[in-house]
Structures are given as structure tokens and as C-alpha cells.
Protein backbone atom coordinates (compact mmCIF):
# COMPACT_ATOMS: atom_id res chain seq x y z
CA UNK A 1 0.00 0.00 0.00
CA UNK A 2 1.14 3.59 -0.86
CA UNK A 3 2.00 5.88 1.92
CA UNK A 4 -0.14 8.85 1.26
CA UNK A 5 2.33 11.96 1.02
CA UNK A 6 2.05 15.36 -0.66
CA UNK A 7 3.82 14.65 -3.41
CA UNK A 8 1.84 11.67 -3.82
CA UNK A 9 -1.40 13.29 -4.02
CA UNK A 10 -0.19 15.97 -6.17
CA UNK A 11 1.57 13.49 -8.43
CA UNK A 12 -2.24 11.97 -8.38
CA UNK A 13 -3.82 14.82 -8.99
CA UNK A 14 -1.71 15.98 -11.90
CA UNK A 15 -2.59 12.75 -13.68
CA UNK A 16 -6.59 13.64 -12.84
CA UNK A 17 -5.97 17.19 -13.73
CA UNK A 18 -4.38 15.87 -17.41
CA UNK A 19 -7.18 13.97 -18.00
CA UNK A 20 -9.34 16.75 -17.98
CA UNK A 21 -6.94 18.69 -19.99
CA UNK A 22 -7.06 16.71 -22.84
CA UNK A 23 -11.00 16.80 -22.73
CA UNK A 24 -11.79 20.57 -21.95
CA UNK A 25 -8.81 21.05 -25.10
CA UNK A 26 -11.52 19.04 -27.76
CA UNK A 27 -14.13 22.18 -27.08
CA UNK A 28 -14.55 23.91 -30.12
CA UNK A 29 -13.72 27.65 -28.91
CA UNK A 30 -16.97 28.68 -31.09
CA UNK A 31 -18.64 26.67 -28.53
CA UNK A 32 -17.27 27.18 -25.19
CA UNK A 33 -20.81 29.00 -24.12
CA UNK A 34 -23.13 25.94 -25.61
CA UNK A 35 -25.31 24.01 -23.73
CA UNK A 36 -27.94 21.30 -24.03
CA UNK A 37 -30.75 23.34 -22.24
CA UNK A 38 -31.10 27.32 -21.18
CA UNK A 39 -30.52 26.75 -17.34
CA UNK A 40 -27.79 24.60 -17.52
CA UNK A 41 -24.23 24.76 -17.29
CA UNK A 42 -22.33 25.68 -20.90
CA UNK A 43 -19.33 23.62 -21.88
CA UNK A 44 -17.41 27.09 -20.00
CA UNK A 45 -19.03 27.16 -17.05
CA UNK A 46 -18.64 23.63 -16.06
CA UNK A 47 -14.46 24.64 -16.62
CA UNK A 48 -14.63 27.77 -14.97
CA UNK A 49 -16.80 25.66 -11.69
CA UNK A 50 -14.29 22.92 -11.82
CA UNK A 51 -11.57 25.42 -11.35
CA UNK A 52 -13.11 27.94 -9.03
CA UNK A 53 -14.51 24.64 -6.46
CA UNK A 54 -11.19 23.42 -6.35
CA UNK A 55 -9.80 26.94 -5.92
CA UNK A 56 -11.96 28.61 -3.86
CA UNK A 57 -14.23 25.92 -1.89
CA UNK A 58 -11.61 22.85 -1.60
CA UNK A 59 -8.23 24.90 -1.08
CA UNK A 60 -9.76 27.14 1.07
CA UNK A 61 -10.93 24.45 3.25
CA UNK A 62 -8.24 22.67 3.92
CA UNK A 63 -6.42 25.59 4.92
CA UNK A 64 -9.02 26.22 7.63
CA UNK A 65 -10.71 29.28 5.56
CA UNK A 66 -14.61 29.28 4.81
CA UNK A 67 -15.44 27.86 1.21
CA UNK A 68 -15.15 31.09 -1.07
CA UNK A 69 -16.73 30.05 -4.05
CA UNK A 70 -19.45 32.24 -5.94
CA UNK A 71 -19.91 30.53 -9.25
CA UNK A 72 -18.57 29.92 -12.25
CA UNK A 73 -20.60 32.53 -14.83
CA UNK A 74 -18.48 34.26 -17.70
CA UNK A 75 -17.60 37.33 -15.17
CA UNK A 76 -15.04 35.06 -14.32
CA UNK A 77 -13.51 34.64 -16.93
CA UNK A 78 -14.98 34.94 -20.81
CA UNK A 79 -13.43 33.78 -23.79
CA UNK A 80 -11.88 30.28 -24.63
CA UNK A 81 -8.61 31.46 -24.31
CA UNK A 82 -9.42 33.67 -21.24
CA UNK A 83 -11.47 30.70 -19.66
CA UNK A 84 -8.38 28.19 -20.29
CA UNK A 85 -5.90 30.88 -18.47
CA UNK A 86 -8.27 31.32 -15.40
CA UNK A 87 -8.38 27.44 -15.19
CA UNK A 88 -4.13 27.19 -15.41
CA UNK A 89 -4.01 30.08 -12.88
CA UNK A 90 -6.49 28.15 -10.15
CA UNK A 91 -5.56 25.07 -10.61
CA UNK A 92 -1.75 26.18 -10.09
CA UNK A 93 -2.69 28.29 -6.93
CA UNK A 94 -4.50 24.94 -5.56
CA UNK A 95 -1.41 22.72 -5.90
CA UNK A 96 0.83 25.44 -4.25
CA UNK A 97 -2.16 25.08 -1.62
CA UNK A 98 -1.60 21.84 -1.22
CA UNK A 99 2.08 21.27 -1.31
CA UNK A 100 2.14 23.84 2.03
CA UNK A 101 -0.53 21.71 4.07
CA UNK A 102 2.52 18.92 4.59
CA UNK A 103 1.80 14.94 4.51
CA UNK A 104 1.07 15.75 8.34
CA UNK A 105 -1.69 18.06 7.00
CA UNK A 106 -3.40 15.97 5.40
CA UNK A 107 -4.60 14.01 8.83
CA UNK A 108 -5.72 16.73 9.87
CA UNK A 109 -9.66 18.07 10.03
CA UNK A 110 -10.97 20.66 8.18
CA UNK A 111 -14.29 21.73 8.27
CA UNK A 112 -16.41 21.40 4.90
CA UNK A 113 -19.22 24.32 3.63
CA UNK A 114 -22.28 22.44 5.33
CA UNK A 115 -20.29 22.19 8.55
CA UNK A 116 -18.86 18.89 8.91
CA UNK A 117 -15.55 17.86 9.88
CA UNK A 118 -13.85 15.42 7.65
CA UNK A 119 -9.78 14.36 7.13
CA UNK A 120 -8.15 16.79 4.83
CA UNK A 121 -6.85 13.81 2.28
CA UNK A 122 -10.49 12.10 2.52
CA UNK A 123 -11.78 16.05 1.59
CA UNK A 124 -9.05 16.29 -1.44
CA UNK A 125 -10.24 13.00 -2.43
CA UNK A 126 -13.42 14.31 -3.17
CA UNK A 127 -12.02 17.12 -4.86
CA UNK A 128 -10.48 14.81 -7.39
CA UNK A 129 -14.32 13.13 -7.99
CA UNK A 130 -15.67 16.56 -8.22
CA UNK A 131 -13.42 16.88 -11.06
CA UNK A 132 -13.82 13.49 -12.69
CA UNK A 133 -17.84 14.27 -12.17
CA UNK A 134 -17.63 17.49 -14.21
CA UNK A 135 -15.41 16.05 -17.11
CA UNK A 136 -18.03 13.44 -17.45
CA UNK A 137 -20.13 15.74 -18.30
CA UNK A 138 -17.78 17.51 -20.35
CA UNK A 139 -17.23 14.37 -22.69
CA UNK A 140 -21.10 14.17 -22.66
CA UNK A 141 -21.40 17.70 -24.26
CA UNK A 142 -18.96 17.01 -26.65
CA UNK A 143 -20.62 13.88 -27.44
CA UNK A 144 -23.88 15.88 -28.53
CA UNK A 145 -22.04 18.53 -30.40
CA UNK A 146 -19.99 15.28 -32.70
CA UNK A 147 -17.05 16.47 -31.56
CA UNK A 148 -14.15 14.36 -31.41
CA UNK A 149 -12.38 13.51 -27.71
CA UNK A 150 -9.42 11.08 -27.01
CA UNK A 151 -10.55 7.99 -24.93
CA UNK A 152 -9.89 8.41 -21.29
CA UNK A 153 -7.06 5.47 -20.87
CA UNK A 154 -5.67 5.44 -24.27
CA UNK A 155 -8.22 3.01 -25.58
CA UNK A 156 -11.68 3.40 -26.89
CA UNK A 157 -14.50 0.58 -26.22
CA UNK A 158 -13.94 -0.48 -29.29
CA UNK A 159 -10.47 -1.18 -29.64
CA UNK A 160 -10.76 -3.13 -26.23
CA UNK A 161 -12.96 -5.59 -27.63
CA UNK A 162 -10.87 -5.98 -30.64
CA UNK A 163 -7.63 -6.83 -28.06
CA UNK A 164 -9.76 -9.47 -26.29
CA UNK A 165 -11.01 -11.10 -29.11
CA UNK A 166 -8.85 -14.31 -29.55
């Protein structure tokens, strides 16, 4: 069993984070503001709310701090390549976050928006789901739109089945 460290985590998270990366780099900058339905989250928002949770609700947390988020609408940030800088610049502030909190840290408590107490690494756990959440829904959107996105683990459903057949 790994020892759960910092640099562990962050290693972990990295990987996570260039999952996403590769996904959120398939939207067509034309339509970085689509969605499915008025009401719902556009292809942007759901990067500018993955970025500003992580930022401003996770990192905040685990530093003892009250969750600061307050949405993810194009005052944030508007414009793909304006949406994909804000994203870089949060995501890189988190990790600094992070790296200060010390493997000690992450035993530690912190308390979460709706008042419970929970173990930092158990809390940055769910950070990384958050994430993984969101760029499901991501590939979803870019599923409707027919535009192409790499497969998640370097091979498609298809090609699977085409490895296991004997």
C-alpha cells in the first residue's frame, strides 16, 4: 500500500488534472458557451466551476478558511482562451495550496461548507471526484455537439474488444 504523502497526491492529482486537460482542449472555442438546455451549465461554465470549487471551496478548506466560491458565470472569466488561463491560474494556486498543508496536513480536520468535519486527504479526495464528475459531463457535451475527444485510458470501447477477441 502507498503511503499517502504530498507529493503523492499531487503526483495523483496531476494525472486527474491531465485527464481533464485533454477533454476541456476538444471544445470547439466557437462553442465554449453551448449548452444542451437554457438553465444549464455551458461547456465554460462547467471549466470555470471545476476550477473555481477546487480553488476557492476545496483549497480554502483545507487551509481552515470558509469555502469562497461564488460561481462559475463568464464574469469570471470569458473567452476560450481567457477561460483556459483562469483554469491554469487556479488550478496552479491549488497545488501550491496543497504542497504547504505537509503529509502531516493531510490528517488533519478541516471543516467542509455544510459544517462537517472530515480528514483533509479524505476532503481532497473528493475534490479529485468533483473533477472526474464534471469532465463526465464535459465528454457528454462534446458527445452531442460530434465532436471528437481522445478515450480516457488510451483506448476506446472499441479497440478493447478488438484486443480481447482471440
Amino acid at each position: 500500500m502507498q503511503t499517502l504523502t504530498v507529493d503523492w497526491f499531487l503526483e495523483y492529482l496531476g494525472k486527474v488534472h491531465q485527464r481533464t486537460t485533454r477533454v476541456v482542449e476538444c471544445i470547439p472555442p466557437d462553442k465554449l458557451e453551448w449548452s444542451f438546455r437554457d438553465g444549464k451549465f455551458t461547456l465554460g461554465d462547467l471549466v470555470r466551476h471545476i476550477a473555481a470549487v477546487e480553488r476557492y471551496m476545496f483549497a480554502e478548506t483545507v487551509q481552515g478558511h470558509p469555502s469562497r466560491y461564488a460561481g462559475c458565470g463568464r464574469e469570471l472569466a470569458d473567452g476560450y482562451e481567457n477561460v483556459m488561463a483562469y483554469r491554469d491560474a487556479l488550478h496552479s494556486q491549488t497545488v501550491e495550496i496543497i504542497s504547504r498543508i505537509g503529509d502531516e496536513g493531510l490528517e488533519g480536520k478541516c471543516m467542509t461548507p455544510d459544517g462537517s468535519k472530515i480528514t483533509v486527504w479524505k476532503w481532497l479526495r473528493l475534490m479529485m471526484e468533483h473533477e472526474i464528475h464534471h469532465r463526465g459531463q464535459i465528454y457528454l457535451y462534446l458527445a452531442l455537439l460530434e465532436a471528437p475527444t481522445p478515450p480516457i485510458y488510451g483506448l476506446t470501447s472499441e479497440e478493447l474488444q478488438r484486443h480481447n477477441v482471440t
